[in-house]
Protein backbone atom coordinates (compact mmCIF):
# COMPACT_ATOMS: atom_id res chain seq x y z
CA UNK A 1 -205.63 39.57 6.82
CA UNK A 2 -203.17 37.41 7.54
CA UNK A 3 -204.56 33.27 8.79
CA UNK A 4 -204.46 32.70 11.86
CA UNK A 5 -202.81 29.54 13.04
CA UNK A 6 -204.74 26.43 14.77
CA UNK A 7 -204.63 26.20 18.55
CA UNK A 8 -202.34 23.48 18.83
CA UNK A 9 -200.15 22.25 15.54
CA UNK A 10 -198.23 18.69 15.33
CA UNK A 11 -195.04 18.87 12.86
CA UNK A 12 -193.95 15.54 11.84
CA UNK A 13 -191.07 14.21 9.86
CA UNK A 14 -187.05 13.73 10.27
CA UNK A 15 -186.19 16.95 7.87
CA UNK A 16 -184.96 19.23 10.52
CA UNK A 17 -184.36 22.71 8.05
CA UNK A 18 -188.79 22.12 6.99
CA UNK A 19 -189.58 21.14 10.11
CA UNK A 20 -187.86 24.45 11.66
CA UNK A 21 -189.66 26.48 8.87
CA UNK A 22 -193.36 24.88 9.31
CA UNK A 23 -192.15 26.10 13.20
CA UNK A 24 -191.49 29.26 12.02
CA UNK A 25 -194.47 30.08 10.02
CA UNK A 26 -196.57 29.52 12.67
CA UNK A 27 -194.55 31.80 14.61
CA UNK A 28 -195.25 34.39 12.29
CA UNK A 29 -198.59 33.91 11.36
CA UNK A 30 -199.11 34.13 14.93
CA UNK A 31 -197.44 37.25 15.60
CA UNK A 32 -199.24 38.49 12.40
CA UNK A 33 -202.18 38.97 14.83
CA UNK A 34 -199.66 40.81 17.30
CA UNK A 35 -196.73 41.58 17.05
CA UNK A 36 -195.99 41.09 20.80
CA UNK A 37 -196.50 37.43 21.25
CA UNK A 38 -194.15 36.05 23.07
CA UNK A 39 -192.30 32.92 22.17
CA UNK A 40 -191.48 30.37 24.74
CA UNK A 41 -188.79 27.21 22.96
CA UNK A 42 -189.18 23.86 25.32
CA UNK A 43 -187.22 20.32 24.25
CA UNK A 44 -189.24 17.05 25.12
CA UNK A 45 -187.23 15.23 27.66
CA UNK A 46 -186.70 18.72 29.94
CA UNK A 47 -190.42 19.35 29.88
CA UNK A 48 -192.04 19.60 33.75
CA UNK A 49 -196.04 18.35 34.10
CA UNK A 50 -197.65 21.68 34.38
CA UNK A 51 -195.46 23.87 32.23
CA UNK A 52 -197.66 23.80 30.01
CA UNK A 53 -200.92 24.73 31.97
CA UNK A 54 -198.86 27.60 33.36
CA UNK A 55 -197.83 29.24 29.99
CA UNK A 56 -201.04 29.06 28.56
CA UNK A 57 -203.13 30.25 31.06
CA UNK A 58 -204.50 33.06 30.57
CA UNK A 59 -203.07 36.64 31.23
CA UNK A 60 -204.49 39.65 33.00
CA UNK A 61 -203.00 41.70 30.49
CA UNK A 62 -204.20 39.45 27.39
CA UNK A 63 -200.67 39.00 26.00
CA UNK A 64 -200.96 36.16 23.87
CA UNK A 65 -197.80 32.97 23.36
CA UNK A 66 -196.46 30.71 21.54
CA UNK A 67 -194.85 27.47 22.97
CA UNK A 68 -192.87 25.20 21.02
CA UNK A 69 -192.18 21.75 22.16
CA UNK A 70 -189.15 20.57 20.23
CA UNK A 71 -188.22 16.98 20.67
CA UNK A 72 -191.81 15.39 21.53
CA UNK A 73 -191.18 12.48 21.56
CA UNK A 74 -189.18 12.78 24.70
CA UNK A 75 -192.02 14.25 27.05
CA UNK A 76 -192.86 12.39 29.60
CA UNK A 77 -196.20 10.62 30.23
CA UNK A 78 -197.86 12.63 32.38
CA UNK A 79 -196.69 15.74 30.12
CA UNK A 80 -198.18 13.73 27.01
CA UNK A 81 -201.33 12.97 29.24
CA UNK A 82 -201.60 16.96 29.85
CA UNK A 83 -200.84 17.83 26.08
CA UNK A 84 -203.75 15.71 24.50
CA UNK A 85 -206.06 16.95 26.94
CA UNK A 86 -205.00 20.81 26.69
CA UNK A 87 -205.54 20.26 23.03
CA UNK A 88 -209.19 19.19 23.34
CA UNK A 89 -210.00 22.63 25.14
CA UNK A 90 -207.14 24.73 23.90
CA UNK A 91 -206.97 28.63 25.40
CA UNK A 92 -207.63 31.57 23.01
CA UNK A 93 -204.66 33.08 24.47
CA UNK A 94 -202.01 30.72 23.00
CA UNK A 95 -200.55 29.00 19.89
CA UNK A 96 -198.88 25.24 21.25
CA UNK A 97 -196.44 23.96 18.26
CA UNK A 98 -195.40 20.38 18.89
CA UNK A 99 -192.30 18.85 16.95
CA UNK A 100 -192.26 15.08 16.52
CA UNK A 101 -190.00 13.56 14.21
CA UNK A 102 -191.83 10.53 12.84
CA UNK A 103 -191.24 6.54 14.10
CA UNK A 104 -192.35 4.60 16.86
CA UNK A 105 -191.40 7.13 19.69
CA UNK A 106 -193.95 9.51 21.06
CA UNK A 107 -196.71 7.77 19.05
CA UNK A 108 -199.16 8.03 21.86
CA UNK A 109 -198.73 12.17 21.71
CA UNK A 110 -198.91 12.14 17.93
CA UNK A 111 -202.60 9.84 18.27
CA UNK A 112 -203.70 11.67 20.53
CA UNK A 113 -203.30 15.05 19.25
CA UNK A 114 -204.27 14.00 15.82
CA UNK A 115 -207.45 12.32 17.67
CA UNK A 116 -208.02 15.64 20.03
CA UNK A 117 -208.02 17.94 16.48
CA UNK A 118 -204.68 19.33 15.98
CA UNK A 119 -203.50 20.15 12.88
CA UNK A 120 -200.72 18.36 11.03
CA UNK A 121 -198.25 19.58 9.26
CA UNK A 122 -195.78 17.24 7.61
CA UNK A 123 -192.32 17.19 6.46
CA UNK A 124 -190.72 14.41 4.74
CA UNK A 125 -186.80 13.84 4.46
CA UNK A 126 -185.83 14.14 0.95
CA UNK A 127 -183.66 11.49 0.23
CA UNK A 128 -183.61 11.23 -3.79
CA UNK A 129 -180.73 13.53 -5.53
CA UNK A 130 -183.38 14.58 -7.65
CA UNK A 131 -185.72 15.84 -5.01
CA UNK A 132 -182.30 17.73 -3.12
CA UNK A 133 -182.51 19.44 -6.84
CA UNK A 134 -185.62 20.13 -7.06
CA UNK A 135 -185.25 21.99 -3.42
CA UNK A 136 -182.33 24.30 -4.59
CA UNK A 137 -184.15 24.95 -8.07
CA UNK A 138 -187.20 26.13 -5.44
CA UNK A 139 -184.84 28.16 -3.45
CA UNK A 140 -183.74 29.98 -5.74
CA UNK A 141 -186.95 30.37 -7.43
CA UNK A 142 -187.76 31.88 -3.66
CA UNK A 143 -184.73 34.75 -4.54
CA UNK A 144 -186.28 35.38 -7.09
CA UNK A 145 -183.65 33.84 -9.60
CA UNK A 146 -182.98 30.63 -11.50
CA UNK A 147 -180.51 28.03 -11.82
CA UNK A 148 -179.67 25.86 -14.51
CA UNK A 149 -179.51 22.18 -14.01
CA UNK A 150 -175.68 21.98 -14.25
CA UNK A 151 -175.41 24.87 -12.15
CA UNK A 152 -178.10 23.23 -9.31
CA UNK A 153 -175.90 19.94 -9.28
CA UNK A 154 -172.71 21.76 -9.27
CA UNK A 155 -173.91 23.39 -6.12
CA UNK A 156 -175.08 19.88 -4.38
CA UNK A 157 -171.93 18.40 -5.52
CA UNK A 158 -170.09 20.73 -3.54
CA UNK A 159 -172.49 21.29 -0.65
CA UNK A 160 -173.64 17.82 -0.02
CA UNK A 161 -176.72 16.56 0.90
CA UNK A 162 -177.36 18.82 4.48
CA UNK A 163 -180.50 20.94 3.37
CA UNK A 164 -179.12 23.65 5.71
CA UNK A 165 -176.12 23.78 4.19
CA UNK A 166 -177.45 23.70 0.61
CA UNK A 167 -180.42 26.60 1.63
CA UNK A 168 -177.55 28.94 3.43
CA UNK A 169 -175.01 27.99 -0.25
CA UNK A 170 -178.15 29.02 -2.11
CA UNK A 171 -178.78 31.88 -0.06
CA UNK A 172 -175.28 33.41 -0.61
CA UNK A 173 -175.66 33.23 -4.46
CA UNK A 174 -178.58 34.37 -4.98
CA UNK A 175 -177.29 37.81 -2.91
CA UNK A 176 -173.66 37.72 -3.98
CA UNK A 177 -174.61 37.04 -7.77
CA UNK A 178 -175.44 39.50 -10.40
CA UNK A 179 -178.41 38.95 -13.37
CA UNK A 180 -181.58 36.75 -12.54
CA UNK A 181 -179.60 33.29 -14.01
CA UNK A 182 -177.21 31.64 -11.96
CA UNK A 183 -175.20 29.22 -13.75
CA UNK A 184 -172.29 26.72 -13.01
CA UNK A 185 -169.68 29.17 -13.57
CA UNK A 186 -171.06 31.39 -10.86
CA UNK A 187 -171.39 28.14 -8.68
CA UNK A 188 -167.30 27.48 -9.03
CA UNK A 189 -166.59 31.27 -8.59
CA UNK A 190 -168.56 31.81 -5.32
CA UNK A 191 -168.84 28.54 -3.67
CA UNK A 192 -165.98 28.48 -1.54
CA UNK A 193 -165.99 25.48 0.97
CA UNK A 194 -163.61 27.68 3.32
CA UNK A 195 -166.77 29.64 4.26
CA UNK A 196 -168.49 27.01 6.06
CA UNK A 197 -165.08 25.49 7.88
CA UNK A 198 -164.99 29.63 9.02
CA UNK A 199 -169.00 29.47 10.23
CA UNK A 200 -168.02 26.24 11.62
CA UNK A 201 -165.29 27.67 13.47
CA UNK A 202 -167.14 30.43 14.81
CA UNK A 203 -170.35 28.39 16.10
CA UNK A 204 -167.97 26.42 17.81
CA UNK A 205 -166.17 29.08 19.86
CA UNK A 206 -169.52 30.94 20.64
CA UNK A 207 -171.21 27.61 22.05
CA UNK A 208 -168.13 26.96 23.93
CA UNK A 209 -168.42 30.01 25.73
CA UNK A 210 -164.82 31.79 23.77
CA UNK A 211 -166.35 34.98 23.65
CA UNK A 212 -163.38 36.86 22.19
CA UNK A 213 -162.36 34.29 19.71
CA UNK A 214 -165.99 33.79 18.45
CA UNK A 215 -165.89 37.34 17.51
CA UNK A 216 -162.62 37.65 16.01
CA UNK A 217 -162.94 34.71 13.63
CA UNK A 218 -166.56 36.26 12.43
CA UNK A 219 -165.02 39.63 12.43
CA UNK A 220 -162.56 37.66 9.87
CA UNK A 221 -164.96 35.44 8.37
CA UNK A 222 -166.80 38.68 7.13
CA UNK A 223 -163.66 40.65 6.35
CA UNK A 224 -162.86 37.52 3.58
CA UNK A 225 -166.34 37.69 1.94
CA UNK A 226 -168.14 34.93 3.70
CA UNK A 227 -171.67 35.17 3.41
CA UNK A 228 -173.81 36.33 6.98
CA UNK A 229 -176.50 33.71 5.57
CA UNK A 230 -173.52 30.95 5.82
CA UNK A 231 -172.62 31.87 8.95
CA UNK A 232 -175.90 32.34 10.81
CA UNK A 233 -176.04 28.57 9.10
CA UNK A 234 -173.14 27.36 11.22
CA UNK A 235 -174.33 29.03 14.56
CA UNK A 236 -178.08 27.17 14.17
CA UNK A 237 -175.92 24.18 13.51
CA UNK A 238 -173.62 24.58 16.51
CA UNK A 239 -177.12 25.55 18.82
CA UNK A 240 -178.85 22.94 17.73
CA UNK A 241 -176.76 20.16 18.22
CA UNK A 242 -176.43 21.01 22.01
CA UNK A 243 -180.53 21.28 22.06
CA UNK A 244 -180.33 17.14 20.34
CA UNK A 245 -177.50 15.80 22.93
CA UNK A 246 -178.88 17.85 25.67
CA UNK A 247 -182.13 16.70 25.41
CA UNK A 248 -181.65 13.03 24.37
CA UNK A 249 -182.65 10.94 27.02
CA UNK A 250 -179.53 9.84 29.44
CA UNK A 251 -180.03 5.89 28.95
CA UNK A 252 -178.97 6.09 25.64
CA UNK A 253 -175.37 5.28 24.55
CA UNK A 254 -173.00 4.63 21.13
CA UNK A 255 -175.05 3.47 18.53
CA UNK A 256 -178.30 4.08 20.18
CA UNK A 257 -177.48 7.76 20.87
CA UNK A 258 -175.82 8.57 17.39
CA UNK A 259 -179.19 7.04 15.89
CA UNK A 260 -181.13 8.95 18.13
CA UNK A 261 -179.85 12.43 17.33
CA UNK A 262 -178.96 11.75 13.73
CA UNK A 263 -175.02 12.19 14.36
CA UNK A 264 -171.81 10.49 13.99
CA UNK A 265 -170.20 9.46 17.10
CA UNK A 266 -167.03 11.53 16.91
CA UNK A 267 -169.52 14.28 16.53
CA UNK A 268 -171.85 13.46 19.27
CA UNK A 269 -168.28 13.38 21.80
CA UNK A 270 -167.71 17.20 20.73
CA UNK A 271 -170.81 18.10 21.71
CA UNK A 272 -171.18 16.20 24.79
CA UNK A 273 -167.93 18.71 25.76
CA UNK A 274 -169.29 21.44 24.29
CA UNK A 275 -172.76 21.45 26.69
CA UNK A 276 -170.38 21.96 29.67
CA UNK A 277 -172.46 24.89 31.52
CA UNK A 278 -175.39 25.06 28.97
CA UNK A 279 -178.72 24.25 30.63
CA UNK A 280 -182.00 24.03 28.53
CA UNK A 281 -183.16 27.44 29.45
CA UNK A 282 -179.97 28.54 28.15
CA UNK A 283 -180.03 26.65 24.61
CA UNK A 284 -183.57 27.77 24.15
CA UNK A 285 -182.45 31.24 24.39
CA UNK A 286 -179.81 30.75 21.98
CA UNK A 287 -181.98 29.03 19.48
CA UNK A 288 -184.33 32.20 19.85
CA UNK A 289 -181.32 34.37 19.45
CA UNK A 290 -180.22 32.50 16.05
CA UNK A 291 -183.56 32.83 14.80
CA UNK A 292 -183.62 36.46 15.44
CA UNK A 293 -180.29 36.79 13.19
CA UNK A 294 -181.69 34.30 10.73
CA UNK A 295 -184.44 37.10 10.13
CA UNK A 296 -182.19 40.07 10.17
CA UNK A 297 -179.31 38.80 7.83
CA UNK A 298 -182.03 37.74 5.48
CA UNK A 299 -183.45 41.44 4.83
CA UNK A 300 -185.19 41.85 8.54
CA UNK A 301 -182.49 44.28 9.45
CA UNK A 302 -180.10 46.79 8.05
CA UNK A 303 -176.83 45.59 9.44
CA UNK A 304 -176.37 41.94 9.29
CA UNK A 305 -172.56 42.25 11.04
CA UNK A 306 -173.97 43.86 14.06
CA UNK A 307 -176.58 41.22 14.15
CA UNK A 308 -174.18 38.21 14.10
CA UNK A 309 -172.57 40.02 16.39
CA UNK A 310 -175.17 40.47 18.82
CA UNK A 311 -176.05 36.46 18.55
CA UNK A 312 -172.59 35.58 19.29
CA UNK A 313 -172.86 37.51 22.29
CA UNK A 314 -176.12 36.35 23.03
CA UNK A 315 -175.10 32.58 22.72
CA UNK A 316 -171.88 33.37 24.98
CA UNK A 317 -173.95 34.75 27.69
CA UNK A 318 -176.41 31.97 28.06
CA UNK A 319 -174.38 29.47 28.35
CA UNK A 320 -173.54 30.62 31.44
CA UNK A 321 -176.65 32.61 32.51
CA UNK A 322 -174.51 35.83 32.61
């Protein structure tokens, strides 16, 4: 039988690809239980007082949640107030994942939570080249293959440091290469850096609300052999940068924003564009939809086109609310 996971979970630290997994485990560990918990995805600085007391409450029907506050360090105080207190008499009915990443911000939530008994979970940025190694060697190792050393620094030579980008590169070799070994010739041969500039491509048409163009360029994308695990990659990307922007708080400008959300400033401009007609019940829906397709391309479901297909759609419409 499958754990089931604390009433109320803190996951802390700046690595956004572990902190969305530890997320995601809990997720599953709690739908272990049953398979129809719901999943409800709030960001910090959008958070109302009471939203929380309302979707944990208890339901005549006994359906059980999860709520996932993204961004914590951007609730407000009477929201943190409400959060340490829930968490010292949490309901049976619920699962409450809170997402902090580390520093001085929000440290009132994270002490009191950690003082009220939630559990921590804790992800720390790698920032060595060795430990970025380590992480591909253990991804692979995850497949089910191996990869030499030559092979595992070919790979983060031409990926970069991104640990989303290097677990979606490491995803398409160990499905697109033969044998158990992958080595640096199989790196050079399947690599292709066009694939991401494609995914790229198409998270940016879906988020900007293009619905036909999103679709042709992954209907291309896939026609030229780029990997659905690369592409789901991009869409996350494209998502989650409108959930950062959108929810940073609105006092923030130039250097203090682009710290803020971890971005360049050239970047940070797109994206301010790019949330034209997005609203926060809209990006949560499209962060639920990419982690749908994250599930299904990865062996969840039998037709991972469809599925990126669906998500595009999915994105498109919630943007506008349609």
């Amino acid at each position: 039988m499958a754990t089931q996971p604390a009433p109320v979970s803190l996951v802390v630290g700046d690595e956004e690809l572990l902190a969305d997994r530890a997320v995601a485990s809990i997720i599953t560990a709690a739908r272990a239980g049953d398979p129809e918990t719901k999943v409800h995805d709030l960001f910090g600085g959008k958070v109302e007082p009471g939203e929380l007391t309302r979707m944990t409450s208890p339901s005549l029907f006994g359906d059980r949640s999860v709520v996932v506050f993204r961004s914590a360090q951007d609730l407000g105080k009477d929201v943190v107030a409400e959060v340490v207190a829930y968490t010292r008499n949490p309901s049976e009915d619920a699962v409450v994942v809170l997402v902090h990443p580390g520093g001085v911000k929000g440290k009132a939530l994270v002490d009191g939570v950690k003082k009220a008994g939630a559990a921590v979970v804790t992800v720390t940025k790698l920032t060595k080249a060795g430990e970025r190694l380590d992480f591909i060697k253990n991804e692979m190792r995850n497949a089910g293959r191996s990869i030499s050393g030559d092979a595992a620094q070919a790979l983060l030579d031409a990926v970069g440091n991104d640990l989303r980008e290097l677990a979606a590169a490491c995803g398409q070799l160990a499905f697109d290469t033969p044998g158990k070994a992958i080595d640096e010739a199989a790196v050079a041969r399947y690599h292709r850096g066009r694939a991401e500039v494609s995914g790229f491509t198409v998270a940016d048409k879906a988020v900007e609300g293009r619905l036909a163009e999103a679709l042709e360029q992954l209907r291309w994308a896939l026609a030229t052999g780029v990997a659905p695990v690369l592409l789901v990659s991009a869409l996350a990307g494209g998502v989650r940068s409108l959930a950062k922007v959108g929810s940073a708080p609105r006092n923030l400008r130039g250097g203090q924003l682009a710290s803020h959300v971890g971005m360049p400033p050239w970047k940070i401009d797109r994206v301010k564009r790019q949330l034209n007609g997005w609203g926060p019940e809209g990006i949560a829906r499209a962060v639920q939809a990419v982690a749908l397709a994250d599930e299904q391309v990865k062996g969840g479901g039998t037709d991972p086109a469809y599925a990126l297909e669906r998500t595009v759609q999915v994105i498109v419409a919630s943007r506008t609310g349609r």
